[in-house]
N, C-alpha and C. Protein backbone atom coordinates (compact mmCIF):
# COMPACT_ATOMS: atom_id res chain seq x y z
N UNK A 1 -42.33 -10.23 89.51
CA UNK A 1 -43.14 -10.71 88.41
C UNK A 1 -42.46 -11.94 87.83
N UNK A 2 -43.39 -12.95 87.23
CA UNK A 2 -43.03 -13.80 86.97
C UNK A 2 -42.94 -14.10 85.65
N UNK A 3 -41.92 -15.15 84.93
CA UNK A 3 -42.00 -15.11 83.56
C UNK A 3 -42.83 -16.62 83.29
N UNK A 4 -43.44 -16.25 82.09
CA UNK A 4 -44.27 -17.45 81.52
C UNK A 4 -43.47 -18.17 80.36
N UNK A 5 -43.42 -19.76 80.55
CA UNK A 5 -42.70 -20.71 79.36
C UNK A 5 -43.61 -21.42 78.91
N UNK A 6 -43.87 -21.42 77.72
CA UNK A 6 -45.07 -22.10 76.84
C UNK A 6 -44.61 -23.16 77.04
N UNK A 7 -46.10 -24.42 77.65
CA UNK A 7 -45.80 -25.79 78.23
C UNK A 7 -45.69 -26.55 76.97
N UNK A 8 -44.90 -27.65 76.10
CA UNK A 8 -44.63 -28.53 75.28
C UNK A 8 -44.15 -29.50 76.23
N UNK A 9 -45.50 -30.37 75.69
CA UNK A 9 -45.53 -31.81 76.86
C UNK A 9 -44.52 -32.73 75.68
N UNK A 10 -44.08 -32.79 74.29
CA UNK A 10 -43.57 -33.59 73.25
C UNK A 10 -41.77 -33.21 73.86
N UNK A 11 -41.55 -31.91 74.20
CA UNK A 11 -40.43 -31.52 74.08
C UNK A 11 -40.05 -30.75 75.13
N UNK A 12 -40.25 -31.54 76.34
CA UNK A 12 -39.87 -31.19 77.81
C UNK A 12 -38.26 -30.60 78.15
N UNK A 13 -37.09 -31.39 77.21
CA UNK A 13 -35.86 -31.08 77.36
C UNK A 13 -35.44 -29.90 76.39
N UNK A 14 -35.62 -30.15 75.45
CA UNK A 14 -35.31 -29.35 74.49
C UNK A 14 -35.36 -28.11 74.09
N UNK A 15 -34.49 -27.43 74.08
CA UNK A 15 -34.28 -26.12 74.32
C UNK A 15 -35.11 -25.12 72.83
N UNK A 16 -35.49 -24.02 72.78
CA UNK A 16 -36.06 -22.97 72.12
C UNK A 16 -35.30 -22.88 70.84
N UNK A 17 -33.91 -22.79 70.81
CA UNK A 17 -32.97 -22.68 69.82
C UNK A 17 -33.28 -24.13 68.82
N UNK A 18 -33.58 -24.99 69.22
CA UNK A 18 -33.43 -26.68 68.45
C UNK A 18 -34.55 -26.33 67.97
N UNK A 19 -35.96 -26.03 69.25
CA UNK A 19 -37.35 -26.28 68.53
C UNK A 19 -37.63 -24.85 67.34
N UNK A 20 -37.05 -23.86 67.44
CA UNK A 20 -36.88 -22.93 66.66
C UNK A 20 -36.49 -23.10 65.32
N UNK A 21 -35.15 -24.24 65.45
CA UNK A 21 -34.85 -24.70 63.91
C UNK A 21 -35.38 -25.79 63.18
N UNK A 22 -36.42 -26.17 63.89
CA UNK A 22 -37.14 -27.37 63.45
C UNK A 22 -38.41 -26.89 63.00
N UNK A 23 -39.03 -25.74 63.50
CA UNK A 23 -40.82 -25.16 63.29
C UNK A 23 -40.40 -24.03 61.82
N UNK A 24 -39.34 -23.31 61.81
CA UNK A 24 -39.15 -22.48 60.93
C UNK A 24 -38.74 -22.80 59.51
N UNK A 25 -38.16 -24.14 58.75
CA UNK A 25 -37.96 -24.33 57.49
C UNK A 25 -39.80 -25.23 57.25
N UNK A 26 -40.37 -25.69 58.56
CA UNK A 26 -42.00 -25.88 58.23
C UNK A 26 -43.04 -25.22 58.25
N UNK A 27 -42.54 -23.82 59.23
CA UNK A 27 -43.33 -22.26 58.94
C UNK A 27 -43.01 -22.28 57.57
N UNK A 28 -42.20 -21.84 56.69
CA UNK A 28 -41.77 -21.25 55.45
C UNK A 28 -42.62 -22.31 54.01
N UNK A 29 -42.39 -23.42 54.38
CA UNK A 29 -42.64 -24.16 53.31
C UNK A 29 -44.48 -24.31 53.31
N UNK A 30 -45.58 -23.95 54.98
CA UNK A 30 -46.53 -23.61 55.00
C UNK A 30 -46.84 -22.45 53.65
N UNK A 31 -46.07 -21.03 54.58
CA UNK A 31 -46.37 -20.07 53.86
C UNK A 31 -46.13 -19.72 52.74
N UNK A 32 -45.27 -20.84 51.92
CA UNK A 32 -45.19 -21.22 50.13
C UNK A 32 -46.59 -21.75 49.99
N UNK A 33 -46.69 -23.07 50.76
CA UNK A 33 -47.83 -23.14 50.09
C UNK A 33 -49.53 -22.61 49.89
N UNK A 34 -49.41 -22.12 51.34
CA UNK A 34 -50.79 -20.93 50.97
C UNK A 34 -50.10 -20.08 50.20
N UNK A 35 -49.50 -19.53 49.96
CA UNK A 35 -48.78 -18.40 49.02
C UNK A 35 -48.94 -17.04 49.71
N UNK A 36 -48.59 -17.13 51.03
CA UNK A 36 -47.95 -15.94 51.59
C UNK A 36 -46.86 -15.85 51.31
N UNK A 37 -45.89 -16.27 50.64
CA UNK A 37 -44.32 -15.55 50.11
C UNK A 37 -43.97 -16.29 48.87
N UNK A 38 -43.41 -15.09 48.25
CA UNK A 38 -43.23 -15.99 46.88
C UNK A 38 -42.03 -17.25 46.74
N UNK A 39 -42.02 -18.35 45.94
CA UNK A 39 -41.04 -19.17 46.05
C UNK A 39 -39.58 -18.97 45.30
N UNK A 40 -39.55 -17.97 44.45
CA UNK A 40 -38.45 -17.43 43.68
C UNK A 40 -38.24 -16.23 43.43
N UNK A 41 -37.38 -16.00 42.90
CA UNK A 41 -37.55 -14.50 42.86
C UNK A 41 -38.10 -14.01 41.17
N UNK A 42 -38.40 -14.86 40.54
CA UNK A 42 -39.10 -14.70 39.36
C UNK A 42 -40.47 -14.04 39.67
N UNK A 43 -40.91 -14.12 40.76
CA UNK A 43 -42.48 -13.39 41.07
C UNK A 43 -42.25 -11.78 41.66
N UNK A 44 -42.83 -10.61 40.47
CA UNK A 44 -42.94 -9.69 40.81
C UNK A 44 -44.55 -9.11 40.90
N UNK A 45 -44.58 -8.91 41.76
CA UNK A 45 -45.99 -7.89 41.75
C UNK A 45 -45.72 -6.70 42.70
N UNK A 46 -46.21 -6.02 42.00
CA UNK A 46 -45.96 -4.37 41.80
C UNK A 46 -47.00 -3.59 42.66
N UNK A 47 -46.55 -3.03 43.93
CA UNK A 47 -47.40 -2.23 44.52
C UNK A 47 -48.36 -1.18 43.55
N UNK A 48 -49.88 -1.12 44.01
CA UNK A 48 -51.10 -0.66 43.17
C UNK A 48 -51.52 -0.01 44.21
N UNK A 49 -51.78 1.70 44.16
CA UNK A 49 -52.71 2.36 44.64
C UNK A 49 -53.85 2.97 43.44
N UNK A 50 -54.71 2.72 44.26
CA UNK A 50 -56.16 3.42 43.36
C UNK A 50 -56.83 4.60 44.07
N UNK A 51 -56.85 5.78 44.00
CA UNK A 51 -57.43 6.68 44.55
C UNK A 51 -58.70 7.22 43.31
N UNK A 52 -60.18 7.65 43.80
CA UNK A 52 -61.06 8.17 43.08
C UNK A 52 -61.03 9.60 43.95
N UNK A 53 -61.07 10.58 42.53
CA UNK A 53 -61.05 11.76 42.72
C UNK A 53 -62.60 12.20 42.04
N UNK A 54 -62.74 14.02 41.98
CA UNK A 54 -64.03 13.77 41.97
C UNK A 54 -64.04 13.30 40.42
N UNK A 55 -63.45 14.26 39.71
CA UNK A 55 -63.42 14.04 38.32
C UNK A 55 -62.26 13.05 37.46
N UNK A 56 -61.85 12.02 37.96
CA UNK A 56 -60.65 10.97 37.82
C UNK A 56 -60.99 9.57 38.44
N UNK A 57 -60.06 9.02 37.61
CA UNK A 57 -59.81 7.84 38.77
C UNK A 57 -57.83 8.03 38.72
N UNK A 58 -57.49 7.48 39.71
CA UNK A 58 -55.59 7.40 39.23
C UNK A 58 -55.41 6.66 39.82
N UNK A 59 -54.65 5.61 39.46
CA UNK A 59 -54.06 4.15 39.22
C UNK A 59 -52.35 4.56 39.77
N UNK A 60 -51.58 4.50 40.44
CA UNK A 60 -50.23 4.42 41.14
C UNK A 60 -49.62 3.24 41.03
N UNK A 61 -48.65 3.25 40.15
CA UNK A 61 -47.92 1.26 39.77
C UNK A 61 -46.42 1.86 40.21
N UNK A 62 -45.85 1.22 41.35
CA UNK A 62 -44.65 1.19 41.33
C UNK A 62 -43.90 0.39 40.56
N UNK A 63 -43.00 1.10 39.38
CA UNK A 63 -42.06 -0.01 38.54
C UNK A 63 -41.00 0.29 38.43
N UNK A 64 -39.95 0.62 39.73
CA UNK A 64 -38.47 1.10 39.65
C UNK A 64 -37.73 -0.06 38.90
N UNK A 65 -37.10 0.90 37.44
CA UNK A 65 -36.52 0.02 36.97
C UNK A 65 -36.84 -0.32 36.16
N UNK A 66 -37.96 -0.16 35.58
CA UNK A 66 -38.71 -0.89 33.75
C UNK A 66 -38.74 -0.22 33.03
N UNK A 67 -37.76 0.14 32.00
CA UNK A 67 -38.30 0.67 30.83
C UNK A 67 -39.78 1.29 30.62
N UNK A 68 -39.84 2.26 30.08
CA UNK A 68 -41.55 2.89 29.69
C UNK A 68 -41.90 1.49 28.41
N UNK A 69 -40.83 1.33 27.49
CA UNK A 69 -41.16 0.49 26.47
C UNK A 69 -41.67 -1.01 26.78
N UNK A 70 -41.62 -1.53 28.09
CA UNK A 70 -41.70 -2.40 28.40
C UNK A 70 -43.19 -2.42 29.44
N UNK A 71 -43.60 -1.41 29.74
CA UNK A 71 -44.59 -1.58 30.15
C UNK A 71 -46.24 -1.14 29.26
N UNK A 72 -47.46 -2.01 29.34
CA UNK A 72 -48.29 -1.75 28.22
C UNK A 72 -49.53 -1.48 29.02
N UNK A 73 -50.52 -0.49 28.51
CA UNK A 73 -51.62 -0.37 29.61
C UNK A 73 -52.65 0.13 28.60
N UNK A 74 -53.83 -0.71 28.54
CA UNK A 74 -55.17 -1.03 27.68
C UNK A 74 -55.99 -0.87 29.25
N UNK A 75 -57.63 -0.53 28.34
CA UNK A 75 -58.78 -0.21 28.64
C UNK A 75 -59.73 -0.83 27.99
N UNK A 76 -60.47 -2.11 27.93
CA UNK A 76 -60.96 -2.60 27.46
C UNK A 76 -62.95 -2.96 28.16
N UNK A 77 -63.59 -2.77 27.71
CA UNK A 77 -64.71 -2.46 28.62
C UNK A 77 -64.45 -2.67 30.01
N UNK A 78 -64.12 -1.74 30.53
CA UNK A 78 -64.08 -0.74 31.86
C UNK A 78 -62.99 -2.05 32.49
N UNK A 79 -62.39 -2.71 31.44
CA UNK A 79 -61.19 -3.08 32.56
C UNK A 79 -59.80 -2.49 32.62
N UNK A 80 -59.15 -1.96 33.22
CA UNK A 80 -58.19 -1.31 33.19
C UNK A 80 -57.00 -2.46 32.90
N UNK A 81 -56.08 -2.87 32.55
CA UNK A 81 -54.64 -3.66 32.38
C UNK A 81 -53.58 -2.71 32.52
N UNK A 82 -52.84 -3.20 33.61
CA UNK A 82 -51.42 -3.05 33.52
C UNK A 82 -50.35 -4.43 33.55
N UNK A 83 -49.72 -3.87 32.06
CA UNK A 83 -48.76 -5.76 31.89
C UNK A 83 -47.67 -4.99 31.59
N UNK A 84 -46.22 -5.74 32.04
CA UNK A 84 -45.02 -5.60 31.77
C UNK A 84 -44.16 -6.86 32.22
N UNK A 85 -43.12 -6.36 32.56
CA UNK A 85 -41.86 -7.29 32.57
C UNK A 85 -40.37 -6.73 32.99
N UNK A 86 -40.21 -7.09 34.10
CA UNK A 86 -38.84 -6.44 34.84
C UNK A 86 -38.21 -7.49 34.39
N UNK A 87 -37.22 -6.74 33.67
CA UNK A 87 -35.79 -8.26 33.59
C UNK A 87 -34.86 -8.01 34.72
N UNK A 88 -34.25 -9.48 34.57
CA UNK A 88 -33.45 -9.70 35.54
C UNK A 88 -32.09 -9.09 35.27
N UNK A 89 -31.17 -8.47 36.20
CA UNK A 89 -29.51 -7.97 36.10
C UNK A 89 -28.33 -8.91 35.77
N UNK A 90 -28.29 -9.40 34.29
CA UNK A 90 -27.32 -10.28 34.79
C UNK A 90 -25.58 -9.78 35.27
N UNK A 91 -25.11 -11.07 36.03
CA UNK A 91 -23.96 -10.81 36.99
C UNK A 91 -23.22 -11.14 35.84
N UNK A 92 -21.74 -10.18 36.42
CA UNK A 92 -20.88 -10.64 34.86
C UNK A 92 -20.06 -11.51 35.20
N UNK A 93 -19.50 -12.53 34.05
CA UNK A 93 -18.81 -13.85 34.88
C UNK A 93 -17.67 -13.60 35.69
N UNK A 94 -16.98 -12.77 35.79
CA UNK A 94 -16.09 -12.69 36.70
C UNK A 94 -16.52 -12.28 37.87
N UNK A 95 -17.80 -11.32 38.63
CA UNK A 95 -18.17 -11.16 39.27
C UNK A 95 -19.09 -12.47 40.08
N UNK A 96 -18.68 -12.17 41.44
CA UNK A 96 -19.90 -12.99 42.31
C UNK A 96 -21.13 -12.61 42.80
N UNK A 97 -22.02 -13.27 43.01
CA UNK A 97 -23.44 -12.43 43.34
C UNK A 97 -23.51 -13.04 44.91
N UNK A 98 -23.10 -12.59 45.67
CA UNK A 98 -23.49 -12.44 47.40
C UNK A 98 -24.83 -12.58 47.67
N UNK A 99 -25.18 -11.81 46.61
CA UNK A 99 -26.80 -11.89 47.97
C UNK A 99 -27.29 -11.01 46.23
N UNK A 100 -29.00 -11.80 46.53
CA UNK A 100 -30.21 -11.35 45.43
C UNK A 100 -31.42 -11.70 45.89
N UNK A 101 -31.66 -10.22 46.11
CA UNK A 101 -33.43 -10.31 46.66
C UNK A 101 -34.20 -9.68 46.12
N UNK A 102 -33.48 -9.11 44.49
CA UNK A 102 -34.75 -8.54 43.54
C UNK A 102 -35.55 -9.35 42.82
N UNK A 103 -36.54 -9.14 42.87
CA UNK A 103 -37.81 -9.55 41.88
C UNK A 103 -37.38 -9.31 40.18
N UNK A 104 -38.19 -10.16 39.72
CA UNK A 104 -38.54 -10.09 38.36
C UNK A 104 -39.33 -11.22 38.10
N UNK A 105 -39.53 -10.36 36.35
CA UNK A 105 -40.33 -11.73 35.79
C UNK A 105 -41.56 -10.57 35.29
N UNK A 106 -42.58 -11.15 34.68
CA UNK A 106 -43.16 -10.35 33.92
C UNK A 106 -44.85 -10.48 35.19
N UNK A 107 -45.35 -9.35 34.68
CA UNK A 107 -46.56 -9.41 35.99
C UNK A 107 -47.81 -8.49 34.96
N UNK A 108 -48.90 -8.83 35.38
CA UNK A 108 -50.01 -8.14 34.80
C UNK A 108 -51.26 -7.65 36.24
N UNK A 109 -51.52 -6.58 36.11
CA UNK A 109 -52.71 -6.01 37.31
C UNK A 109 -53.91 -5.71 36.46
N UNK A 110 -55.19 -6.20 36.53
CA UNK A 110 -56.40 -6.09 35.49
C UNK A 110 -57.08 -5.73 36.99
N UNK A 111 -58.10 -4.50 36.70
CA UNK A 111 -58.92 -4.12 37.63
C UNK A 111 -59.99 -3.36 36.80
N UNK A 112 -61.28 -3.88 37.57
CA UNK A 112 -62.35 -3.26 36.74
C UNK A 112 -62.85 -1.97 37.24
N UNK A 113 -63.17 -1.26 36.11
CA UNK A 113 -63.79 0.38 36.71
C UNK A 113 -65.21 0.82 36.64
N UNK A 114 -65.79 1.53 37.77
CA UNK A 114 -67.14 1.70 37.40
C UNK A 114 -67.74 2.00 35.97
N UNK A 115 -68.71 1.97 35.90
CA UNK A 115 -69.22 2.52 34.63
C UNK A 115 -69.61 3.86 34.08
N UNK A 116 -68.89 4.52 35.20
CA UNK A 116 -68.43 6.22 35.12
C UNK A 116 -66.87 6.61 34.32
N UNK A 117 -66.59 5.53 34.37
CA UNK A 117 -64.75 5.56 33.85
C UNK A 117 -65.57 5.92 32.18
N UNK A 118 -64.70 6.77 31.40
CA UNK A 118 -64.58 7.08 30.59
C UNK A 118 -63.46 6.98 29.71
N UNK A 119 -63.32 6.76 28.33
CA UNK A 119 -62.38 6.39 27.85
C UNK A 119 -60.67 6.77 27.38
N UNK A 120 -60.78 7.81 28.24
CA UNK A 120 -59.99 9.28 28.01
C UNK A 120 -59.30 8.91 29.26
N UNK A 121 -57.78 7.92 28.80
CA UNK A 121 -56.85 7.58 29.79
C UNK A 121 -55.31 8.61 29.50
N UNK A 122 -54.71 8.65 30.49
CA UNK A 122 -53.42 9.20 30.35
C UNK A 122 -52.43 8.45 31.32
N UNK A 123 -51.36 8.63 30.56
CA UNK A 123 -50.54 6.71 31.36
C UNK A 123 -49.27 7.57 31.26
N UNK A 124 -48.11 7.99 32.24
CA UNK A 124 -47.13 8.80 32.77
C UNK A 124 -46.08 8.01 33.42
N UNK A 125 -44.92 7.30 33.31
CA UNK A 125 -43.68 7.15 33.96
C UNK A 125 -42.94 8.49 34.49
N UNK A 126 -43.07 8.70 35.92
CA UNK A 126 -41.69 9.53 36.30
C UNK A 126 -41.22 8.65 37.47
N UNK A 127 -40.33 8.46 37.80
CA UNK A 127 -39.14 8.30 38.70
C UNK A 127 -39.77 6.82 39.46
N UNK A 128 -39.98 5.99 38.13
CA UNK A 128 -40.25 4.75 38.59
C UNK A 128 -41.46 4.23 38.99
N UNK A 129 -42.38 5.52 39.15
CA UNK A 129 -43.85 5.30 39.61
C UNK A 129 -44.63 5.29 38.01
N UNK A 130 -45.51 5.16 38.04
CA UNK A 130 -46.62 4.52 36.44
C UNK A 130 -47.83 5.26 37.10
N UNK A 131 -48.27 6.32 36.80
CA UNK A 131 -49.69 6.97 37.26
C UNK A 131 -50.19 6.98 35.82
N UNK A 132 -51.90 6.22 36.06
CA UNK A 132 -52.52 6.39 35.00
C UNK A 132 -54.07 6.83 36.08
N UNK A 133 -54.32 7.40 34.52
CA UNK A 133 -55.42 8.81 35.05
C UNK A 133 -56.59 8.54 34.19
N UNK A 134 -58.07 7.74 34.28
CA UNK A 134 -58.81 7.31 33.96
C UNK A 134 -59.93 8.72 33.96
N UNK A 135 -60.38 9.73 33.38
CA UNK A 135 -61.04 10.67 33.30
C UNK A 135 -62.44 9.46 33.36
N UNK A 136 -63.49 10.76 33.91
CA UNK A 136 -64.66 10.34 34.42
C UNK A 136 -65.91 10.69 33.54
N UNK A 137 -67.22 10.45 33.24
CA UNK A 137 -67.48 11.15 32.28
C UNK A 137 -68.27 12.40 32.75
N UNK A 138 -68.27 13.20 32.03
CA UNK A 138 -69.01 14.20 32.72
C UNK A 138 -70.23 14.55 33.32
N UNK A 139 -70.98 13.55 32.98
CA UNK A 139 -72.90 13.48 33.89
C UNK A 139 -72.44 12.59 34.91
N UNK A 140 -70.97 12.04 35.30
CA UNK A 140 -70.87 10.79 36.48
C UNK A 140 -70.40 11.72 37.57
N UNK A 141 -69.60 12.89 36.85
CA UNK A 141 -69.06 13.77 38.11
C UNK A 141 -69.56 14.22 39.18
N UNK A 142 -69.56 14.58 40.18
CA UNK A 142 -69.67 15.20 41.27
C UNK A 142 -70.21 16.56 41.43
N UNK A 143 -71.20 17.06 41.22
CA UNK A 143 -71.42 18.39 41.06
C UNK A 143 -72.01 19.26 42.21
N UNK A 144 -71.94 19.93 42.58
CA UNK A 144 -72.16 20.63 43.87
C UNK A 144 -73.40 21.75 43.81
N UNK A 145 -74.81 21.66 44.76
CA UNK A 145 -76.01 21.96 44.09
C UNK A 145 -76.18 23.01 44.74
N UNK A 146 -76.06 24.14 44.56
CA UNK A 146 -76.38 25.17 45.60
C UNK A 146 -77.62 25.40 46.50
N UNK A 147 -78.05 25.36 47.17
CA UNK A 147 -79.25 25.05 48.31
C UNK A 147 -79.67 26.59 48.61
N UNK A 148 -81.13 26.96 47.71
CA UNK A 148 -81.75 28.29 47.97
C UNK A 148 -82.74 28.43 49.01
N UNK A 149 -82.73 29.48 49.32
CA UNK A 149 -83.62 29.54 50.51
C UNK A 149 -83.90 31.12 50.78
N UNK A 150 -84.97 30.98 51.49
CA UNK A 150 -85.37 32.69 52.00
C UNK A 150 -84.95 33.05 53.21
């Protein structure tokens, strides 16, 4: 079997390693600017699951690391808000910082809810996760019709 080398008629000599370090700081600065990766580490956004249950909605915010006091969550015609603010660790001056690839910076998630969401929220920090629990109203629920017959 034979191996295949992608033909580059510009760069006949030039080896994979050179053209590798030449396409990759112009891959990166692409994907800044569509904004597939963030450019600092000041940009946090916070993984969001939404699951609808029959009688719920629940909202899943990962925020390892934020204070409960620091995070705020309103309901305002059927829009849900989640806003906070991860601060940053500062390094102490005698210490060096090697390497930093945590996020921060303050972030807000606004998502709108059907018009079954009811106003009867419950908003829970345990172990870094943020579950908020949007109760449903009760003529929107799900009710199960029993089917008579002879």
């Amino acid at each position: 079997m034979s191996t295949l080398t992608p033909f580059r008629p510009f760069f006949p000599i030039v080896g994979d390693s050179l053209l590798s370090r030449i396409d990759a700081p112009i891959d990166r600065l692409w994907r800044r600017f569509l904004q597939l990766e963030p450019t600092s580490n000041d940009t946090f956004n916070p993984a969001t699951n939404v699951v609808e249950k029959p009688d719920s909605y629940v909202v899943k915010v990962e925020l390892p690391g934020i204070p409960r006091d620091d995070i705020h969550v309103t309901l305002a015609d059927n829009i849900l808000t989640i806003r906070g603010e991860k601060r940053e660790e500062e390094c102490c001056d005698t210490d060096t910082c090697r390497c930093k690839e945590t996020c921060y910076g303050s972030f807000e998630r606004s998502m709108s809810l059907p018009n079954s969401a009811d106003q009867d929220v419950d908003a829970q920090l345990n172990s870094g996760v943020l579950k908020v629990t949007v109760k449903k109203r009760r003529e929107a629920r799900l009710k199960e019709i029993p089917v008579k017959g002879a």
